[in-house]
Protein backbone atom coordinates (compact mmCIF):
# COMPACT_ATOMS: atom_id res chain seq x y z
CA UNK A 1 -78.23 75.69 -18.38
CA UNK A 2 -76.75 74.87 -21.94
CA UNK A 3 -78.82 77.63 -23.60
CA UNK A 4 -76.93 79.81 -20.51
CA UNK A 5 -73.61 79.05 -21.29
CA UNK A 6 -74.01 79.63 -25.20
CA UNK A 7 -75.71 83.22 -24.47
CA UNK A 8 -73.03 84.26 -21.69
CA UNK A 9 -70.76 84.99 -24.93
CA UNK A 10 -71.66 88.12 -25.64
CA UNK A 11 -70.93 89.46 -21.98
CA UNK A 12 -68.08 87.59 -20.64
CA UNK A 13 -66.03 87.11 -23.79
CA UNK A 14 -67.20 90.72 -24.81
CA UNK A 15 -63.72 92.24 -23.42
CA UNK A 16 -61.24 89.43 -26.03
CA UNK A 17 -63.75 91.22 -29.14
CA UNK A 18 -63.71 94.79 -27.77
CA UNK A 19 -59.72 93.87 -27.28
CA UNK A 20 -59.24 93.40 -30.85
CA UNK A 21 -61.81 95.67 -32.64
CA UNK A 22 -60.42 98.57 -30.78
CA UNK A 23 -56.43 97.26 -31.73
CA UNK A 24 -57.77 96.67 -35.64
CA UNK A 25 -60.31 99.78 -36.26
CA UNK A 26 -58.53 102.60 -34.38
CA UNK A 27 -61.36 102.62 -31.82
CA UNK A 28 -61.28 104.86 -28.59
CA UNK A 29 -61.91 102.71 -25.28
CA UNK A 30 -64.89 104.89 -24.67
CA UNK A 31 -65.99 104.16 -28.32
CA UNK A 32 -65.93 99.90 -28.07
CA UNK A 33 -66.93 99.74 -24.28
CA UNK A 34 -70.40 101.89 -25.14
CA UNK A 35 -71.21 98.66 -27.32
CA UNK A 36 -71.13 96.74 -23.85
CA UNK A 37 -73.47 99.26 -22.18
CA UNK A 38 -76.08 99.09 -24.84
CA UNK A 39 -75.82 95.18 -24.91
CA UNK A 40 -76.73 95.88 -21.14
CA UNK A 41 -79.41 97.55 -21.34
CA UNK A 42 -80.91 96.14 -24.46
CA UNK A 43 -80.50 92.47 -22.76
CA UNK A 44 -82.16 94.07 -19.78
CA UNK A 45 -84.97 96.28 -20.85
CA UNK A 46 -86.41 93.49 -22.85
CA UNK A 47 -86.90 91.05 -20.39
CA UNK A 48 -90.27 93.10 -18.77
CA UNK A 49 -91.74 92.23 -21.99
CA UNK A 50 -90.46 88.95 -23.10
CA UNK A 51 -91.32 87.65 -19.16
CA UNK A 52 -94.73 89.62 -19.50
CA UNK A 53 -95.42 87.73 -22.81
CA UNK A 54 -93.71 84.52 -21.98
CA UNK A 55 -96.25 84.09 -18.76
CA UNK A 56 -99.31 84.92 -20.38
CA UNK A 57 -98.93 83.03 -24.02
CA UNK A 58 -95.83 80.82 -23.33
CA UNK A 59 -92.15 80.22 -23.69
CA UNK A 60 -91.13 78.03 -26.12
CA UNK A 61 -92.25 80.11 -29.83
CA UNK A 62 -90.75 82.98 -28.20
CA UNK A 63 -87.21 81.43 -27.27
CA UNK A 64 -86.96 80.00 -30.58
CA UNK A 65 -87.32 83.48 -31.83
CA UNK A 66 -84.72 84.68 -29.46
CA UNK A 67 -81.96 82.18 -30.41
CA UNK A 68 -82.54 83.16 -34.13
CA UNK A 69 -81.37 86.90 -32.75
CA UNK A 70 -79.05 85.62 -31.01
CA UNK A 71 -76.94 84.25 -33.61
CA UNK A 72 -77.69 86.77 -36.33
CA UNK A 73 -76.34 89.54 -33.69
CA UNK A 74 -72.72 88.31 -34.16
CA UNK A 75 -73.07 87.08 -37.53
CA UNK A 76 -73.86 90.83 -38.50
CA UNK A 77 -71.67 92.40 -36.28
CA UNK A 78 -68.49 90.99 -38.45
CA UNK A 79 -69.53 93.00 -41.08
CA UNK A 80 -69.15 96.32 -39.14
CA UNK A 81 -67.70 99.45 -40.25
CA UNK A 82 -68.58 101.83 -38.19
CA UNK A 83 -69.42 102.43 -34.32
CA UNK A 84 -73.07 102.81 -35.17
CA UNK A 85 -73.33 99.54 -37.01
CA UNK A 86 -71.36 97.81 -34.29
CA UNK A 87 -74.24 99.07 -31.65
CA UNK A 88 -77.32 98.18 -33.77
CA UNK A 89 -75.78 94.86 -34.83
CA UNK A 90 -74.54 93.61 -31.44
CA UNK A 91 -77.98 95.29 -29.78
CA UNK A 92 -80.01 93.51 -31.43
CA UNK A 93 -78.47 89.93 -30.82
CA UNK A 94 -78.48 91.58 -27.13
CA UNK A 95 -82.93 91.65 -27.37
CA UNK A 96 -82.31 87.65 -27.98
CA UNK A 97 -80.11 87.14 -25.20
CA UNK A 98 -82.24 88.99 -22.36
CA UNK A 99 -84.77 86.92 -23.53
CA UNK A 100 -83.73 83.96 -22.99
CA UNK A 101 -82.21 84.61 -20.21
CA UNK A 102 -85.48 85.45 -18.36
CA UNK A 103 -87.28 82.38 -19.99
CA UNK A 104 -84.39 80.41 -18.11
CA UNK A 105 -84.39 82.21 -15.18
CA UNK A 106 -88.60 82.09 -15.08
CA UNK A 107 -88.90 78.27 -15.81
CA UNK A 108 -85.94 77.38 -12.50
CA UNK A 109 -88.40 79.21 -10.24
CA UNK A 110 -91.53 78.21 -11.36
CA UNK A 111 -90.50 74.07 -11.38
CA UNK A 112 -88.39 73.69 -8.41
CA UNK A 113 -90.43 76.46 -5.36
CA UNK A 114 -89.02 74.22 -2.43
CA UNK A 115 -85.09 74.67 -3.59
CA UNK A 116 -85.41 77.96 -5.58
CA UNK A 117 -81.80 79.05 -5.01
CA UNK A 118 -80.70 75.77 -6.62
CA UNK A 119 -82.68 75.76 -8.90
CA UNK A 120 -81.81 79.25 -10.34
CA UNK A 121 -77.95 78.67 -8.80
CA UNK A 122 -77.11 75.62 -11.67
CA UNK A 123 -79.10 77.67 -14.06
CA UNK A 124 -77.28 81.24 -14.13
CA UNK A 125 -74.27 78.66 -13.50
CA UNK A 126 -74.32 78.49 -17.02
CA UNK A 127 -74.90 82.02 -17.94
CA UNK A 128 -71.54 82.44 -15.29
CA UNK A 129 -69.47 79.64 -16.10
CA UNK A 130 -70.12 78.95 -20.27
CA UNK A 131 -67.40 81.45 -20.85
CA UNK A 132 -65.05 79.35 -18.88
CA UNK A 133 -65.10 76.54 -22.28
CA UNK A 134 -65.20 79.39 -25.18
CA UNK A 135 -63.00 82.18 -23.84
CA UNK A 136 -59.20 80.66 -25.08
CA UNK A 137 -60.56 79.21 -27.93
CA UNK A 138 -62.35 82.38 -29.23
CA UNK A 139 -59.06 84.28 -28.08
CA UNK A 140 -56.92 82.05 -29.87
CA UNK A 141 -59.27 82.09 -32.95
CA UNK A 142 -59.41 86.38 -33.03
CA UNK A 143 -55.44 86.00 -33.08
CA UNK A 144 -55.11 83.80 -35.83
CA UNK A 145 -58.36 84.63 -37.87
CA UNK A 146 -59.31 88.16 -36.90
CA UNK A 147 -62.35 89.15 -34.95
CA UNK A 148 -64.63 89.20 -37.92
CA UNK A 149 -64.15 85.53 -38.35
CA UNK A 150 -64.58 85.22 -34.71
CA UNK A 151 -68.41 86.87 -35.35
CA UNK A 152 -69.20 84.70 -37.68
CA UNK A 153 -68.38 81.76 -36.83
CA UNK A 154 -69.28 82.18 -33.14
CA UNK A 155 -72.72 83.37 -34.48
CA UNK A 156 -73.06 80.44 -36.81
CA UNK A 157 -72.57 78.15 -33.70
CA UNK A 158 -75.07 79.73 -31.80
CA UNK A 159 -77.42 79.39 -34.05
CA UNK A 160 -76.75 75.55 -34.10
CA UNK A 161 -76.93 74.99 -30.53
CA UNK A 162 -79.78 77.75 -29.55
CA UNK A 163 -82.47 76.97 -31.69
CA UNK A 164 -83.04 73.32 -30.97
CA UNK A 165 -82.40 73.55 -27.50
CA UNK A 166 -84.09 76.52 -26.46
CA UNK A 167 -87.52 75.47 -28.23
CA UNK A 168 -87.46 72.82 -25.29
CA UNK A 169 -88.33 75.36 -22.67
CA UNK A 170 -91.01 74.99 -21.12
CA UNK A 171 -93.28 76.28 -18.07
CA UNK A 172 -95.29 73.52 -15.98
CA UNK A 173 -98.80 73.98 -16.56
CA UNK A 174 -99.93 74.45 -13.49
CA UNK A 175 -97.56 77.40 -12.28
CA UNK A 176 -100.61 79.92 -12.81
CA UNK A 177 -102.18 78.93 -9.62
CA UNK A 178 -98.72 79.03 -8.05
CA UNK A 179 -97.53 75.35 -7.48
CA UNK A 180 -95.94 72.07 -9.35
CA UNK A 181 -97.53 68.72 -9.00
CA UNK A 182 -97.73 67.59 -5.75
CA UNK A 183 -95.65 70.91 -4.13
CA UNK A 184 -97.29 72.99 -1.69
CA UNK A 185 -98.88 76.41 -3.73
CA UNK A 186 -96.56 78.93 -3.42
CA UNK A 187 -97.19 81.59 -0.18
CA UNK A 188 -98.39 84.90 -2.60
CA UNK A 189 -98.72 85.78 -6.07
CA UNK A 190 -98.11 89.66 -6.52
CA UNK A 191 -99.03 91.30 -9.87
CA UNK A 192 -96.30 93.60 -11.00
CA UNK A 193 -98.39 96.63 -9.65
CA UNK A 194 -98.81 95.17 -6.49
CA UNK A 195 -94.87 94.40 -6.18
CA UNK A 196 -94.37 97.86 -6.91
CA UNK A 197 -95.99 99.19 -4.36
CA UNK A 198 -93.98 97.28 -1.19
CA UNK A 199 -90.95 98.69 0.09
CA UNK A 200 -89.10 96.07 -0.41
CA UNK A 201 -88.66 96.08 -3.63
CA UNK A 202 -87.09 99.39 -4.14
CA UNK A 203 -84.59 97.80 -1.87
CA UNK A 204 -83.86 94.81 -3.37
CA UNK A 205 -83.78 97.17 -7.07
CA UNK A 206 -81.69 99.83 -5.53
CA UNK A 207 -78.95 96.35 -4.20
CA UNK A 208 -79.25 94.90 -7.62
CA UNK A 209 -78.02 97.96 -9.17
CA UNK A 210 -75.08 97.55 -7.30
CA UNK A 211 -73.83 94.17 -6.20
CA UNK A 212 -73.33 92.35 -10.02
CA UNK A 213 -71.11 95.94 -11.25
CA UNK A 214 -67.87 94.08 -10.30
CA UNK A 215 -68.31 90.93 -12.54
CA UNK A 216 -69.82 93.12 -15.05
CA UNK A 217 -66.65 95.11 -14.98
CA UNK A 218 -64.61 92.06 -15.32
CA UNK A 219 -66.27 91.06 -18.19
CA UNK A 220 -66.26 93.81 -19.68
CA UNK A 221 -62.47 95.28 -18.64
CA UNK A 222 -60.79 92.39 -17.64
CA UNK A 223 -58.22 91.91 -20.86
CA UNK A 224 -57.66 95.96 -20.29
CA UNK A 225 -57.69 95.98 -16.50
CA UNK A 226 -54.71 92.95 -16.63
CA UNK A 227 -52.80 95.26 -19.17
CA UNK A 228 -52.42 98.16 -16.26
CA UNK A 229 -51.37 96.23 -13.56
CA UNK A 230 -49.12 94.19 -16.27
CA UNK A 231 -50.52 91.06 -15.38
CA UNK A 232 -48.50 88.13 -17.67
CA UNK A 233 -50.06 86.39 -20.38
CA UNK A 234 -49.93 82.85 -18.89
CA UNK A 235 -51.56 84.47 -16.22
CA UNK A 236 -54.28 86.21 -17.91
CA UNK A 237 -54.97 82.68 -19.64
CA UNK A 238 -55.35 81.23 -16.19
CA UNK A 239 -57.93 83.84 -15.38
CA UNK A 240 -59.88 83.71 -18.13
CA UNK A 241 -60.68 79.93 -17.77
CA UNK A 242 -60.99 79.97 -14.07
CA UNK A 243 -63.01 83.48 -13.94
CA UNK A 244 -66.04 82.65 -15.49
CA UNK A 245 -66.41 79.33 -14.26
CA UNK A 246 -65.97 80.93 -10.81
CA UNK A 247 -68.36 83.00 -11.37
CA UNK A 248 -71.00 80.27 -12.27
CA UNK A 249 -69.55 78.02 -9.32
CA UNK A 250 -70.56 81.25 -7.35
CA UNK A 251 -74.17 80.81 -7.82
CA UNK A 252 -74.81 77.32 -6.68
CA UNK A 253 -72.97 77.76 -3.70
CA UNK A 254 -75.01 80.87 -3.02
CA UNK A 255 -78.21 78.99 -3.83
CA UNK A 256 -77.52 76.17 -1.70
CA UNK A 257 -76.53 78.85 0.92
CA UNK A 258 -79.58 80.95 0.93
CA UNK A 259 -81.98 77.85 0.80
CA UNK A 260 -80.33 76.74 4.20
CA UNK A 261 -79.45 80.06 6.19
CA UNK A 262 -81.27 82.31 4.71
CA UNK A 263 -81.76 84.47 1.38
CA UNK A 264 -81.41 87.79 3.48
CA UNK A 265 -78.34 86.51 5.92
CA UNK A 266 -75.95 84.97 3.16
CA UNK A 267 -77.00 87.98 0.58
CA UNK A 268 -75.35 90.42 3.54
CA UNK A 269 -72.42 88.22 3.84
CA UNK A 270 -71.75 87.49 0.30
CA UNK A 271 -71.82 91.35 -0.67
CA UNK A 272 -69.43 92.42 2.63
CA UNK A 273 -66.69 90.19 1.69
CA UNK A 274 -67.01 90.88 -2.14
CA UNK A 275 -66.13 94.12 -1.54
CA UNK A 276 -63.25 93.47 0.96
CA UNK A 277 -61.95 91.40 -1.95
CA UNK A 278 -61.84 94.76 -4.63
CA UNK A 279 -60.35 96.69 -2.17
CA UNK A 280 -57.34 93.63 -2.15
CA UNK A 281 -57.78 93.73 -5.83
CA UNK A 282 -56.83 97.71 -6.37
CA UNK A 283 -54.20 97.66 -3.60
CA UNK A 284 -52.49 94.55 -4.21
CA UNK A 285 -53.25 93.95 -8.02
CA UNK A 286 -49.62 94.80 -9.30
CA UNK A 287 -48.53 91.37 -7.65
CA UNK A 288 -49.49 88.64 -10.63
CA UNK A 289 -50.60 86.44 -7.79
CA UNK A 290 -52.68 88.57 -5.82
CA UNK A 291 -54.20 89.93 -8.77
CA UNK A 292 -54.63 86.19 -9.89
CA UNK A 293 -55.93 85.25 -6.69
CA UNK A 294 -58.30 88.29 -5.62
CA UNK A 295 -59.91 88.35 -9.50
CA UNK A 296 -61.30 84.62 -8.65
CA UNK A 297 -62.49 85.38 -5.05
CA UNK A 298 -64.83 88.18 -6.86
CA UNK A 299 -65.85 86.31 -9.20
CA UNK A 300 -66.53 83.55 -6.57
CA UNK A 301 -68.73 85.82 -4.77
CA UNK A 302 -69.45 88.52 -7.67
CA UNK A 303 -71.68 85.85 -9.59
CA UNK A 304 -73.96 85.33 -6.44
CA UNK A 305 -76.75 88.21 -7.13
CA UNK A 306 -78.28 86.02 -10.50
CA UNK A 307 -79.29 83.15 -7.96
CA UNK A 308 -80.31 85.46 -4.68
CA UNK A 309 -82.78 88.27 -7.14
CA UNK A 310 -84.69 85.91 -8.71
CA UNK A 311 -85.16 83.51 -5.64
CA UNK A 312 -86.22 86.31 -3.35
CA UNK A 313 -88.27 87.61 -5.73
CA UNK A 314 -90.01 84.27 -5.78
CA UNK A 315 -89.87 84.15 -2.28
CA UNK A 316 -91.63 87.48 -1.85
CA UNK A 317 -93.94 88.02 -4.72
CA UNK A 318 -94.82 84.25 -6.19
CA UNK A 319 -94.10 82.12 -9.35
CA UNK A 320 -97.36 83.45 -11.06
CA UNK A 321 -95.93 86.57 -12.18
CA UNK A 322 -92.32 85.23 -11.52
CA UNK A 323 -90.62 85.91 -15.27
CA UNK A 324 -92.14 89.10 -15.71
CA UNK A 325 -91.40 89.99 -11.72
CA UNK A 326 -88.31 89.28 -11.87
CA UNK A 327 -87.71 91.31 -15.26
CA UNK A 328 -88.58 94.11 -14.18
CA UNK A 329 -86.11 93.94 -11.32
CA UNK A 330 -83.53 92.70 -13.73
CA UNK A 331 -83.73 96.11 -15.46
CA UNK A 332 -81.38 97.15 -12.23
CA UNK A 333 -78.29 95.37 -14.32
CA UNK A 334 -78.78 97.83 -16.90
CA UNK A 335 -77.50 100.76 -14.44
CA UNK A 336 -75.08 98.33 -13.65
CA UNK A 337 -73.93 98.01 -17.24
CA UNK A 338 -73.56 101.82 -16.97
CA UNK A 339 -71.67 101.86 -14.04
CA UNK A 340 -68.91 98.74 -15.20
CA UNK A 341 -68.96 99.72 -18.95
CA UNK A 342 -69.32 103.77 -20.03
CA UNK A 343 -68.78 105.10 -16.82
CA UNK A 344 -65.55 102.93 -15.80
CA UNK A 345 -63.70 104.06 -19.17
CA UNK A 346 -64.54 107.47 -18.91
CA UNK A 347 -63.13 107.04 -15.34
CA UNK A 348 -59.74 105.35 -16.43
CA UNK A 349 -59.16 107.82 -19.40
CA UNK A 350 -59.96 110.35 -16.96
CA UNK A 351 -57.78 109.59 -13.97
CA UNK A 352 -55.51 106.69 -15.86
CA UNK A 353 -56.21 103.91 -13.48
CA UNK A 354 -58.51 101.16 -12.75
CA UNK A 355 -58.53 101.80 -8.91
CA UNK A 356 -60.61 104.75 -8.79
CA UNK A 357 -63.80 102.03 -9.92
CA UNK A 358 -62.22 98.82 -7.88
CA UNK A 359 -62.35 101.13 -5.00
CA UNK A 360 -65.84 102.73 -5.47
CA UNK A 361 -67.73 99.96 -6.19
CA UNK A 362 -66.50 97.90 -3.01
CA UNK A 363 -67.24 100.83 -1.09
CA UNK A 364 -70.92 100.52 -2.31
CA UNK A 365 -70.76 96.41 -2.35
CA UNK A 366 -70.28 97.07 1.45
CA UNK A 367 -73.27 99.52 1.97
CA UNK A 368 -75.53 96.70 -0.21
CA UNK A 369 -74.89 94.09 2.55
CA UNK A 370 -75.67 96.30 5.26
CA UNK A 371 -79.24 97.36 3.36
CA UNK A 372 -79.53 93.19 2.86
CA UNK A 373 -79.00 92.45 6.05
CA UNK A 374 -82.20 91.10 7.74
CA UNK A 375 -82.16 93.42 10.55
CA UNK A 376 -83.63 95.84 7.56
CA UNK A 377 -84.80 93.66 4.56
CA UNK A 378 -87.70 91.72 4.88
CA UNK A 379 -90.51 90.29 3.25
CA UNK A 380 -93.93 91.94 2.37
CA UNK A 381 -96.17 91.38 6.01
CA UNK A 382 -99.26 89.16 3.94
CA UNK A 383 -96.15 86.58 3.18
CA UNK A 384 -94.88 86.75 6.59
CA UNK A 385 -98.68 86.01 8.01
CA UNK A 386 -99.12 83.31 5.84
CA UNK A 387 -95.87 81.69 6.75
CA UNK A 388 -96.96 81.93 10.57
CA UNK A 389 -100.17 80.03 9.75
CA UNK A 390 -98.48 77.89 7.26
């Protein structure tokens, strides 16, 4: 959860840097958010690869080796010139943090298959809620020091933190033949091929792609977003304490949630009401308080996909495969990263305003609860048989 918190830098106090690099280096909006979109995918289209390696030769060499890129990617990036540099420099830290990531993500399901959505709720807490401690001081320190300063020493104290910690992750040794101690073995273990090949999947992808584009946006927008709908500066503070921490708040209570009702039932009603809540946003946003107030019920509900995908994936498919499983499905966020980042700027420059995407991407928040609902997703028929005989 620490190593989560340390890593969720570089996408939820991405919008204070982007702030300031596009104030100090003349930068288009288009220009500084295209960094965010290739931190996406980069952080996304690594984890495949890191979760096949990481279940088949182990975690811990391999997060060391992330953390190391994860704190050279910022130290590097404060010694940008140019938009190129700023991509290569801040993609590359991005490779560390999808790693890790996954490696945290894999070793929640694989040690705790009774309470999964806990489990992987206080784990992406971090990833959702670290911001929540670093955002006013790193915004305070880019005012006073500039935002190369901010790289550098952000990046030196990621370093610090990463590399001890994450060299402590580790998988149980028994989660190749699909249970933990004295735990019941978990119901099916799909190879990647074989979880291709269901339906189901290509649901829960096509969801994924859409559900976690609102916090993404925030993260990514937010500073920008509040300057449109002049939101005051004692306001913005407020939000970008609160924001991220309700964001990792979000997915415990979603974990908890899904263990009890349902991963299917509260996935529906999470996504239904996130939407209703961006639709409040873009109509009622030029209010401070309503913008105040609908910003954290998003981000209350907007964090809840990083505990339901990689529990239902779990659920579905087994812990055997579970890092590199759920990888592969993480590589939905990168479409997402797309969709918040490069295609919301070319939307605002285009049309001016940040309602266009609120409005859009409730409208599709909406139709992902209906195609979550459990009237139409459900899991592979071998898991359902052997939970009748189980």
């Amino acid at each position: 959860m620490v190593v989560m918190m340390v890593i969720s830098i570089y996408q939820y106090s991405w919008s204070l840097y982007a702030y300031a690099i596009s104030n100090d280096l003349r930068w288009t909006l288009t220009t500084v958010s295209l960094a965010f979109t290739i931190y996406v995918y980069a952080s996304t289209f690594i984890q495949p690869f890191s979760g096949f390696l990481a279940d088949n030769y182990g975690s811990r060499k391999l997060a060391f080796f992330s953390a190391i890129l994860v704190g050279l990617g910022f130290i590097t990036s404060s010694y940008v010139l140019s938009p190129w540099e700023l991509y290569i420099t801040y993609g590359l830290g991005s490779l560390g943090v999808g790693t890790l990531y996954g490696i945290a993500t894999g070793t929640a399901v694989k040690w705790f298959p009774k309470r999964r959505g806990l489990a992987t709720g206080f784990v992406t807490f971090g990833f959702g809620a670290g911001a929540s401690l670093f955002n006013l001081p790193i915004q305070e320190f880019i005012a006073t020091n500039g935002f190369r300063n901010a790289f550098t020493y952000v990046g030196v104290f990621m370093l610090a933190v990463l590399m001890p910690l994450s060299y402590m992750m580790v998988y149980p040794k028994d989660a190749i033949s699909g249970g933990v101690g004295n735990v019941r073995r978990d119901i099916v273990n799909y190879t990647p091929t074989k979880m291709l090949k269901t339906w189901q999947w290509y649901l829960i992808y096509l969801t994924f792609i859409v559900t976690p584009t609102a916090a993404l946006m925030f993260g990514a927008q937010l500073k920008l977003m509040s300057a449109e709908f002049k939101v005051p500066p004692n306001y913005l503070n407020i939000i970008l304490v609160l924001f991220p921490l309700a964001n990792g708040l979000s997915r415990i209570v979603a974990g908890v949630i899904s263990d009890r009702f349902g991963r299917e039932r509260t996935m529906s009603m999470f996504y239904f009401l996130l939407g209703v809540s961006l639709l409040g946003l873009s109509y009622l946003g030029d209010v401070p308080v309503m913008f105040l107030l609908f910003t954290l019920i998003a981000s209350l509900l907007g964090g809840s996909p990083y505990a339901f995908y990689p529990s239902i994936i779990g659920d579905y498919y087994g812990i055997r495969y579970a890092t590199v499983n759920y990888g592969i499905t993480y590589t939905a966020k990168a479409w997402s990263g797309l969709l918040s980042g490069w295609v919301t700027a070319y939307l605002v420059e285009t049309y001016g305003t940040y309602r266009l995407p609120l409005i859009s991407v409730a409208l599709l928040c909406m139709i992902a609860a209906v195609l979550c609902s459990p009237l139409i997703l459900r899991p592979p028929r071998n898991v359902l048989e052997r939970r009748g005989s189980a």
